[in-house]
N, C-alpha and C. Protein backbone atom coordinates (compact mmCIF):
# COMPACT_ATOMS: atom_id res chain seq x y z
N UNK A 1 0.84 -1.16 0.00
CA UNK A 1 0.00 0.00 0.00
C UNK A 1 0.90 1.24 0.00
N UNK A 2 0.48 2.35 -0.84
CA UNK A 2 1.46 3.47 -0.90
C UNK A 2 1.12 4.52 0.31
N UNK A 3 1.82 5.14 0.60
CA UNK A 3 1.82 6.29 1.89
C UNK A 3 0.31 7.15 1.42
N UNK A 4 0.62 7.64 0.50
CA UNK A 4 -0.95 7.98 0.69
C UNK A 4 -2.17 7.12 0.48
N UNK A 5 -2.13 6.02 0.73
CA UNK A 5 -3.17 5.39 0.93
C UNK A 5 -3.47 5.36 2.40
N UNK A 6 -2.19 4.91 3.02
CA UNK A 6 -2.05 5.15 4.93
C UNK A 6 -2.28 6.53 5.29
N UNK A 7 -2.07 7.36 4.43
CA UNK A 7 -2.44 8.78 5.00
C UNK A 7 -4.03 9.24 4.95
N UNK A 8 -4.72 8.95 3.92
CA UNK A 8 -6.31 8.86 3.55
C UNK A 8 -7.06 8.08 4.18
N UNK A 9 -6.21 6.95 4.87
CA UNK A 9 -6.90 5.87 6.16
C UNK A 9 -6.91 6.53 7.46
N UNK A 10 -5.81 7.19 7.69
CA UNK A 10 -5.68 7.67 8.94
C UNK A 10 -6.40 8.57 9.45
N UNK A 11 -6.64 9.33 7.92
CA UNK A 11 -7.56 10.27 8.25
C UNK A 11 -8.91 10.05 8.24
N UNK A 12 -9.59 9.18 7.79
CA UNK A 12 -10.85 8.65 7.69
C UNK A 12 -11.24 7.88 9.02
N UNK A 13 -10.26 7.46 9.49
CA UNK A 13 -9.88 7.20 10.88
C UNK A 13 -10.03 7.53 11.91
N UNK A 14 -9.48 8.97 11.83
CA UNK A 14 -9.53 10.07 12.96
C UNK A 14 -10.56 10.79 13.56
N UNK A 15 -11.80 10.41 13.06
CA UNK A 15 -13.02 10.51 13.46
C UNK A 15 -13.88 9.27 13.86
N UNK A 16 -15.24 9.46 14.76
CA UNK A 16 -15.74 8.13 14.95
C UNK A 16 -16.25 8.42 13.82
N UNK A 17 -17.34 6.88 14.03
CA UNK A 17 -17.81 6.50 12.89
C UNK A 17 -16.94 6.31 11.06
N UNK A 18 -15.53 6.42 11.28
CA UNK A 18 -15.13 6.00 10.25
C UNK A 18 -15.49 4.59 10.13
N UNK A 19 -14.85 3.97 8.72
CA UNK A 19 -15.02 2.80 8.19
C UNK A 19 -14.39 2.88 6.85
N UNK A 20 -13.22 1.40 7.31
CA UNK A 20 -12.42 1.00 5.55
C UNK A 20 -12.51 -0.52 5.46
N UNK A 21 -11.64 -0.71 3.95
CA UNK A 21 -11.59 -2.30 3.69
C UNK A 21 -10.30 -2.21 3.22
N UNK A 22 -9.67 -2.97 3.57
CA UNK A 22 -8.43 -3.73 2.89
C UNK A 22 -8.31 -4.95 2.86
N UNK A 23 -7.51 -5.52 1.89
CA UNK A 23 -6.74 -7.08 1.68
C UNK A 23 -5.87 -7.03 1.59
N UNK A 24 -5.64 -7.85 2.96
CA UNK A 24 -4.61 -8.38 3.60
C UNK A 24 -3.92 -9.87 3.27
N UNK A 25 -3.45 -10.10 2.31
CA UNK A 25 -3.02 -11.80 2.24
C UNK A 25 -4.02 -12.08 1.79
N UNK A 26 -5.24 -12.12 1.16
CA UNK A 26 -6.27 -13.14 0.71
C UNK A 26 -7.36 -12.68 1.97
N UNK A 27 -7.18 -11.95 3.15
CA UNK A 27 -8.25 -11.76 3.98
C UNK A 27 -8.76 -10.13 3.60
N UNK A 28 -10.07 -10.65 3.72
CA UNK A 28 -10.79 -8.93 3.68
C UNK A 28 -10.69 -8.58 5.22
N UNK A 29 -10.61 -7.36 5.18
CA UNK A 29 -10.47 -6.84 6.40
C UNK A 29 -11.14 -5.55 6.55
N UNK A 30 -12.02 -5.41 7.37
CA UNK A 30 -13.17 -4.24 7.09
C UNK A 30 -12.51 -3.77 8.73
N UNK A 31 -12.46 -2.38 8.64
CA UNK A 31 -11.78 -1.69 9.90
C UNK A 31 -13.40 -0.51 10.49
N UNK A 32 -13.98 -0.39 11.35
CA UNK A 32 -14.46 0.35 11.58
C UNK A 32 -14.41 1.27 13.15
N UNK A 33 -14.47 2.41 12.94
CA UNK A 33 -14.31 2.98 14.30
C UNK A 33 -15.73 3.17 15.30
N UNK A 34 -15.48 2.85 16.63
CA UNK A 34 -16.91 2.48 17.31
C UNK A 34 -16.36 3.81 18.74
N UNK A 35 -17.47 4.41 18.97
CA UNK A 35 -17.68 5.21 20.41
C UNK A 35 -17.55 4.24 20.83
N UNK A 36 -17.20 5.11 22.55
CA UNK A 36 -17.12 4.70 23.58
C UNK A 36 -17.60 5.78 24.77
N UNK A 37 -19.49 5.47 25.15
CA UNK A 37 -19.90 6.46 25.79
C UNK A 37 -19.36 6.94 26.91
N UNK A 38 -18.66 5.70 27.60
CA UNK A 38 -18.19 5.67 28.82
C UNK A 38 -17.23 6.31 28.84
N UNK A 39 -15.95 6.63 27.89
CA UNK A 39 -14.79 7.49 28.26
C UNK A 39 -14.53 8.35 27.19
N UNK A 40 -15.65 8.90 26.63
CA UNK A 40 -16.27 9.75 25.49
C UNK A 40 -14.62 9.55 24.33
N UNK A 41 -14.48 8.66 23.61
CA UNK A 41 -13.52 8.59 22.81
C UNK A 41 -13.93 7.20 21.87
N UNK A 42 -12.98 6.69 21.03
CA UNK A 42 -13.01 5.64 20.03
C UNK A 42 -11.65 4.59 19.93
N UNK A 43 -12.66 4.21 19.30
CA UNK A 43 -11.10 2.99 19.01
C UNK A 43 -11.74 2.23 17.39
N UNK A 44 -10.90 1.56 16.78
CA UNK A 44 -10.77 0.66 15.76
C UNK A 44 -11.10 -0.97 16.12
N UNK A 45 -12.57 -1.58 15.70
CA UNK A 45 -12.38 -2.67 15.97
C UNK A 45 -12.41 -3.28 13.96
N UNK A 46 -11.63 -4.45 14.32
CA UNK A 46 -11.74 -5.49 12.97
C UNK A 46 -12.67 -6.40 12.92
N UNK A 47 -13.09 -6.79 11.41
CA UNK A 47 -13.75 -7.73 11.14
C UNK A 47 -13.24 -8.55 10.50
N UNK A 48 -12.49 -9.78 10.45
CA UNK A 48 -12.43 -10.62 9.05
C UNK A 48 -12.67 -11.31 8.42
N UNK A 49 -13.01 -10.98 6.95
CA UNK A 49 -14.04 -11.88 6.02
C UNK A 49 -15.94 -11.49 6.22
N UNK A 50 -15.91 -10.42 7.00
CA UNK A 50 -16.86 -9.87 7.25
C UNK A 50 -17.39 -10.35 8.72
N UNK A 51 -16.50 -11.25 9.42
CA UNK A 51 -16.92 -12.02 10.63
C UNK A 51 -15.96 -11.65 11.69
N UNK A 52 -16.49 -11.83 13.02
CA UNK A 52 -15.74 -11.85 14.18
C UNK A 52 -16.25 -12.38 14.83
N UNK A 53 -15.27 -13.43 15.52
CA UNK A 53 -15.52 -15.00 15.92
C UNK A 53 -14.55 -14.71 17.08
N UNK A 54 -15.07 -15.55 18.36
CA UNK A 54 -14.88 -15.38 19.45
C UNK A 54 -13.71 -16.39 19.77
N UNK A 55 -13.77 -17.50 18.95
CA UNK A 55 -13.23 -18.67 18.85
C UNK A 55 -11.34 -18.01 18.62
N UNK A 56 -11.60 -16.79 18.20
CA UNK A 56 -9.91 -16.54 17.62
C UNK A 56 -9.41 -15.39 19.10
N UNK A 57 -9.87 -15.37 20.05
CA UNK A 57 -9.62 -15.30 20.76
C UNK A 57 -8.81 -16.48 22.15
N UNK A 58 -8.47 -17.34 21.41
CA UNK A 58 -8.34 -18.32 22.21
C UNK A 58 -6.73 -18.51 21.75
N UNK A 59 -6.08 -18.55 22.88
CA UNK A 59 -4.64 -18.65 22.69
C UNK A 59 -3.97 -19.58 23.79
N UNK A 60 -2.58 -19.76 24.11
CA UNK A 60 -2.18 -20.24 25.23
C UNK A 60 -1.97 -19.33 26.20
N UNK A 61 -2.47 -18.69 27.39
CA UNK A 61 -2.51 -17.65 28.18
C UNK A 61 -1.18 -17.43 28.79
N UNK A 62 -0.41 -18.38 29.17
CA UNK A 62 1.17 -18.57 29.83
C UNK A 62 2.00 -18.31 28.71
N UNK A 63 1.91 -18.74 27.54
CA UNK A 63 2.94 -17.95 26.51
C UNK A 63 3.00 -17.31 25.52
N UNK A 64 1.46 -16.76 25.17
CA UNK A 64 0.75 -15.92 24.49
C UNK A 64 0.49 -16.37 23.19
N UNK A 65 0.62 -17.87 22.55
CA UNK A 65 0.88 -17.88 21.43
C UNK A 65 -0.38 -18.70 21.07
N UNK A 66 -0.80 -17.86 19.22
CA UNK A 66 -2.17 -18.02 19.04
C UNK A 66 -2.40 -18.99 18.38
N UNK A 67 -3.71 -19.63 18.63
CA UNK A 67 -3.81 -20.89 17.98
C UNK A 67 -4.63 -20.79 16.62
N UNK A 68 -5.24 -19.61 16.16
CA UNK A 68 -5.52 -19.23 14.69
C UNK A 68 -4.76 -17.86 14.25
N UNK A 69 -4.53 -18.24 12.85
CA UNK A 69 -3.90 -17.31 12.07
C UNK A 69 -4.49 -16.39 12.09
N UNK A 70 -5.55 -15.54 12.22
CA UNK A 70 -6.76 -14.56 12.13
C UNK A 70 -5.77 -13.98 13.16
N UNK A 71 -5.98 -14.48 14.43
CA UNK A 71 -5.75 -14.25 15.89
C UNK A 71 -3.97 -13.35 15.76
N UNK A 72 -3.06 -13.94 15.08
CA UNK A 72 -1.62 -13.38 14.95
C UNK A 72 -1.80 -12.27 13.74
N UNK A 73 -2.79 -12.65 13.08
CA UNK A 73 -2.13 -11.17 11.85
C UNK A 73 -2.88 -9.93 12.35
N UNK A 74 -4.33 -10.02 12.42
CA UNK A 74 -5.07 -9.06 12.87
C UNK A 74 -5.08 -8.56 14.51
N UNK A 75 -5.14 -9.26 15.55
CA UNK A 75 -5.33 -8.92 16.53
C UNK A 75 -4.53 -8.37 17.91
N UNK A 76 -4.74 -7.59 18.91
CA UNK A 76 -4.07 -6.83 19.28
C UNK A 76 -3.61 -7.74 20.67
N UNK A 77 -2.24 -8.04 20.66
CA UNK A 77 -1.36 -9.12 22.11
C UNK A 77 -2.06 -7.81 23.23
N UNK A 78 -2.46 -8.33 24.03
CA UNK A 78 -2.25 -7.78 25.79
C UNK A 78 -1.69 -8.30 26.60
N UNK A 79 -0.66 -7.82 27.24
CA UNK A 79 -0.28 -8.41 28.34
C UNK A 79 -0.34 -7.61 30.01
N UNK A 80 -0.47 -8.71 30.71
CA UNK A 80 -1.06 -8.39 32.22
C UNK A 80 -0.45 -9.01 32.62
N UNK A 81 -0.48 -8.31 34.26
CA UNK A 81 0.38 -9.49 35.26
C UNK A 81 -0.42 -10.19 35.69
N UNK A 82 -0.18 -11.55 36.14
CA UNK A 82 -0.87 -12.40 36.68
C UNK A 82 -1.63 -12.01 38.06
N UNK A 83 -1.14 -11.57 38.80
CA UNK A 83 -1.61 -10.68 40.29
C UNK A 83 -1.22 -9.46 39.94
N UNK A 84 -2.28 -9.22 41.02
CA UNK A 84 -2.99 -7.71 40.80
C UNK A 84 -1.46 -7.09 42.34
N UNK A 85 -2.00 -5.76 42.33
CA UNK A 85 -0.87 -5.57 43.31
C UNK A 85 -1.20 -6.21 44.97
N UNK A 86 -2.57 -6.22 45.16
CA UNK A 86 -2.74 -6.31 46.20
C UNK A 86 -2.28 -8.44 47.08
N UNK A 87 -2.50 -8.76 45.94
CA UNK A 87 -2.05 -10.54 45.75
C UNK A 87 -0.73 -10.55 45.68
N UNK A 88 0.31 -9.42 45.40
CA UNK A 88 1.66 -9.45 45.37
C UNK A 88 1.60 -8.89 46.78
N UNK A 89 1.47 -7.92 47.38
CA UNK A 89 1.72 -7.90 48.70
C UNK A 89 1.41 -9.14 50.02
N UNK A 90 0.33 -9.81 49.14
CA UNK A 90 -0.24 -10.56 50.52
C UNK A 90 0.84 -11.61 50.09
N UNK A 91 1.16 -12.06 49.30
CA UNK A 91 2.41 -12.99 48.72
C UNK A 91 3.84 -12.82 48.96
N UNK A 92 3.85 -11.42 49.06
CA UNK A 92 5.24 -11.08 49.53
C UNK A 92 5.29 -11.27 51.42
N UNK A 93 4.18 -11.30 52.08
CA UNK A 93 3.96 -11.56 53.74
C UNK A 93 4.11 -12.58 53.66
N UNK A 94 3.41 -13.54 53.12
CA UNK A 94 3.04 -15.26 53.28
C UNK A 94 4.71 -15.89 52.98
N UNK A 95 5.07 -15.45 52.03
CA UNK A 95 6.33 -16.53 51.30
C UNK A 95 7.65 -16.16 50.92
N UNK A 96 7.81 -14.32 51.06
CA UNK A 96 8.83 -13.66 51.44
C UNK A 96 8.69 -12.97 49.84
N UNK A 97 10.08 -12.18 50.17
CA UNK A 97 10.29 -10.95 48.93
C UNK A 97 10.46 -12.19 47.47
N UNK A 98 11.61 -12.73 47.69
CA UNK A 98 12.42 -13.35 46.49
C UNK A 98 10.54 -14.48 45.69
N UNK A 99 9.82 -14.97 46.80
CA UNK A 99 8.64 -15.97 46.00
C UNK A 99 8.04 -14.41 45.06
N UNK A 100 7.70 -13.31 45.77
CA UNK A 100 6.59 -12.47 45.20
C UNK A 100 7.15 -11.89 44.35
N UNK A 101 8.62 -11.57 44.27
CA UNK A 101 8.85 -11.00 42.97
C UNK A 101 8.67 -12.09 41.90
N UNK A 102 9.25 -13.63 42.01
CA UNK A 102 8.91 -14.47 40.82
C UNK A 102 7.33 -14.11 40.08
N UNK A 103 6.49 -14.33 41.48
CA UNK A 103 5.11 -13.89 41.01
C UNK A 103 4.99 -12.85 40.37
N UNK A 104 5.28 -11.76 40.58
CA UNK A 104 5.08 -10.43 39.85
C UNK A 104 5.96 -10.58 38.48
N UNK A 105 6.45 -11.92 38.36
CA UNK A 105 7.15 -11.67 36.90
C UNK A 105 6.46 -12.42 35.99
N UNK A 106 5.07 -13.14 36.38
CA UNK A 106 4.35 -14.07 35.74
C UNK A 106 3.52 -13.58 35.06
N UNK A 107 3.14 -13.31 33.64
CA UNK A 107 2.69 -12.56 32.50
C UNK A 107 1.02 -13.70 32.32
N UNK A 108 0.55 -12.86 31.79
CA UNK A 108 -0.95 -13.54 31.33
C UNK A 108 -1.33 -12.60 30.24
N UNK A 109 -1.71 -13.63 29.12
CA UNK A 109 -1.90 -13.03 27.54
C UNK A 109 -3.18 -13.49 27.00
N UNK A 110 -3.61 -12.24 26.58
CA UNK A 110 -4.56 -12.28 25.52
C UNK A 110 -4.43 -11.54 24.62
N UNK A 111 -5.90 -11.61 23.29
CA UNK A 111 -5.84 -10.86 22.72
C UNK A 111 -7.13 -9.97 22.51
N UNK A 112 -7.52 -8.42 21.73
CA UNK A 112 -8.14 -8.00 21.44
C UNK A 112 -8.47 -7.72 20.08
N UNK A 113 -9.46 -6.86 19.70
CA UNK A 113 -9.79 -6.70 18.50
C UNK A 113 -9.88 -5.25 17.89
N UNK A 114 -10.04 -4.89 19.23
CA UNK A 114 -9.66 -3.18 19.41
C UNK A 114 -8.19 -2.48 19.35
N UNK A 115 -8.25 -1.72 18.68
CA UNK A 115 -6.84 -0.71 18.47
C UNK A 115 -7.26 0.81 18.54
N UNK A 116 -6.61 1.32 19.75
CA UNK A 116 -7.25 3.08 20.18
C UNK A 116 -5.91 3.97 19.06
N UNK A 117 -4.97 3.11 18.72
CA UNK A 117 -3.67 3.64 18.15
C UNK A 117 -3.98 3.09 16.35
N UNK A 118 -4.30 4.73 15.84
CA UNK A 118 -3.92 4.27 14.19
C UNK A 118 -2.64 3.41 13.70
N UNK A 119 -1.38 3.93 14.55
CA UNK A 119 0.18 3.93 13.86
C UNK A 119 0.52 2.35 14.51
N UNK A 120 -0.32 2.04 16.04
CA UNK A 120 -0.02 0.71 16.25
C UNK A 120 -0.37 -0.58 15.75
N UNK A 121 -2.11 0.43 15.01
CA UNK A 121 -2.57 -1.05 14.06
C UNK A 121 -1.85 -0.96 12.94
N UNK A 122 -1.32 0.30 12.03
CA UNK A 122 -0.66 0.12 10.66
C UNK A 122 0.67 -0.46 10.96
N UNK A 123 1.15 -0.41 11.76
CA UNK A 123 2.61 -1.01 12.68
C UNK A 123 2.68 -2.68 12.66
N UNK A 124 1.48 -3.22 12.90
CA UNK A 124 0.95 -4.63 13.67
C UNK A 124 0.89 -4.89 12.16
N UNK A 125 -0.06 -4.34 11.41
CA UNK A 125 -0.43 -4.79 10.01
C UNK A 125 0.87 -4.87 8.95
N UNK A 126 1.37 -4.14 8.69
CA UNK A 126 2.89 -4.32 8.00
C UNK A 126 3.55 -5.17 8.39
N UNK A 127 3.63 -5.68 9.90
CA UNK A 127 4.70 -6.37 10.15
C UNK A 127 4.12 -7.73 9.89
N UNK A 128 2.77 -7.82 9.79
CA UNK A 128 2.43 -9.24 10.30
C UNK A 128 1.56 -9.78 8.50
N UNK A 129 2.03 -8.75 7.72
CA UNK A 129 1.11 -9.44 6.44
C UNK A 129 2.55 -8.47 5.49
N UNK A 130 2.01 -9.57 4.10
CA UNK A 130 3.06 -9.03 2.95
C UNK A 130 2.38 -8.41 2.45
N UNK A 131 1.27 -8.53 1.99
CA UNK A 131 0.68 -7.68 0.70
C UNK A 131 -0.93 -7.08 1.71
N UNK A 132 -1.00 -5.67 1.30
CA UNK A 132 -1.73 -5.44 1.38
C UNK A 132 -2.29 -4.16 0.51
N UNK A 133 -3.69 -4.27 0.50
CA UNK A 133 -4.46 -3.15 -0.65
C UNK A 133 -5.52 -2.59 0.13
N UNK A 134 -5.97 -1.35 -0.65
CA UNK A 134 -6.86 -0.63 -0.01
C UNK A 134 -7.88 -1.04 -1.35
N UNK A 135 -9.32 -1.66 -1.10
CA UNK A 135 -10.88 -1.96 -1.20
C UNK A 135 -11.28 -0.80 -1.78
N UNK A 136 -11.79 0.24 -1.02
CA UNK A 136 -12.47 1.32 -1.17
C UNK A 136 -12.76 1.96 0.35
């Protein structure tokens, strides 16, 4: 895709209620931007092939790695700590400093479908597909 095609997305983008299509590898990929009443702002969720399936949410949570292709090209890694802070303190009383820091180094992964960042989804998308075109 040429720079101004990423530049005419971004900007179509930058408002709610946008909406694009591209092909990605053989996948259609319809991008639309959705409110969010609750923290008066937007984000980018995907569709692919015109579908979004719950099923591609499903990964290995301990090492983040996805078990559909949908899930690695399109969708957005999160990572969290396994305990919250308050489970690291009561962990650091119970079993000492050296157990709770291991704990606090224990990661838990998912993924989303949402992207609040234009440059992180065009970022994610370049890196993770060869060919891509802009639809209309």
């Amino acid at each position: 895709m040429e720079q101004s095609d990423w530049d005419e997305l971004k900007e179509q983008m930058a408002s709610p209620y946008g909406s694009m299509a591209l092909k990605c590898d053989g996948y259609e990929l319809n991008l639309y931007q959705v409110t969010d009443p609750k923290t008066n702002s937007w984000y980018t969720t995907i569709y692919v092939d015109g579908y979004f399936k719950g099923i591609w949410f499903k990964c290995d949570n301990r090492t983040g790695e996805p078990e559909h292709e949908e899930t690695r090209r399109f969708m957005r890694k999160v990572t969290r700590g396994l305990y919250n802070k308050r489970d690291l303190e009561f962990h650091r009383r119970m079993h000492g400093k050296r157990a709770a820091d291991k704990a606090a180094e224990m990661k838990w992964y998912t993924y989303d479908n949402c992207w609040k960042s234009f440059n992180s989804l065009k970022k994610h998308l370049v890196a993770n597909n060869t060919e891509i075109t802009r639809l209309h």
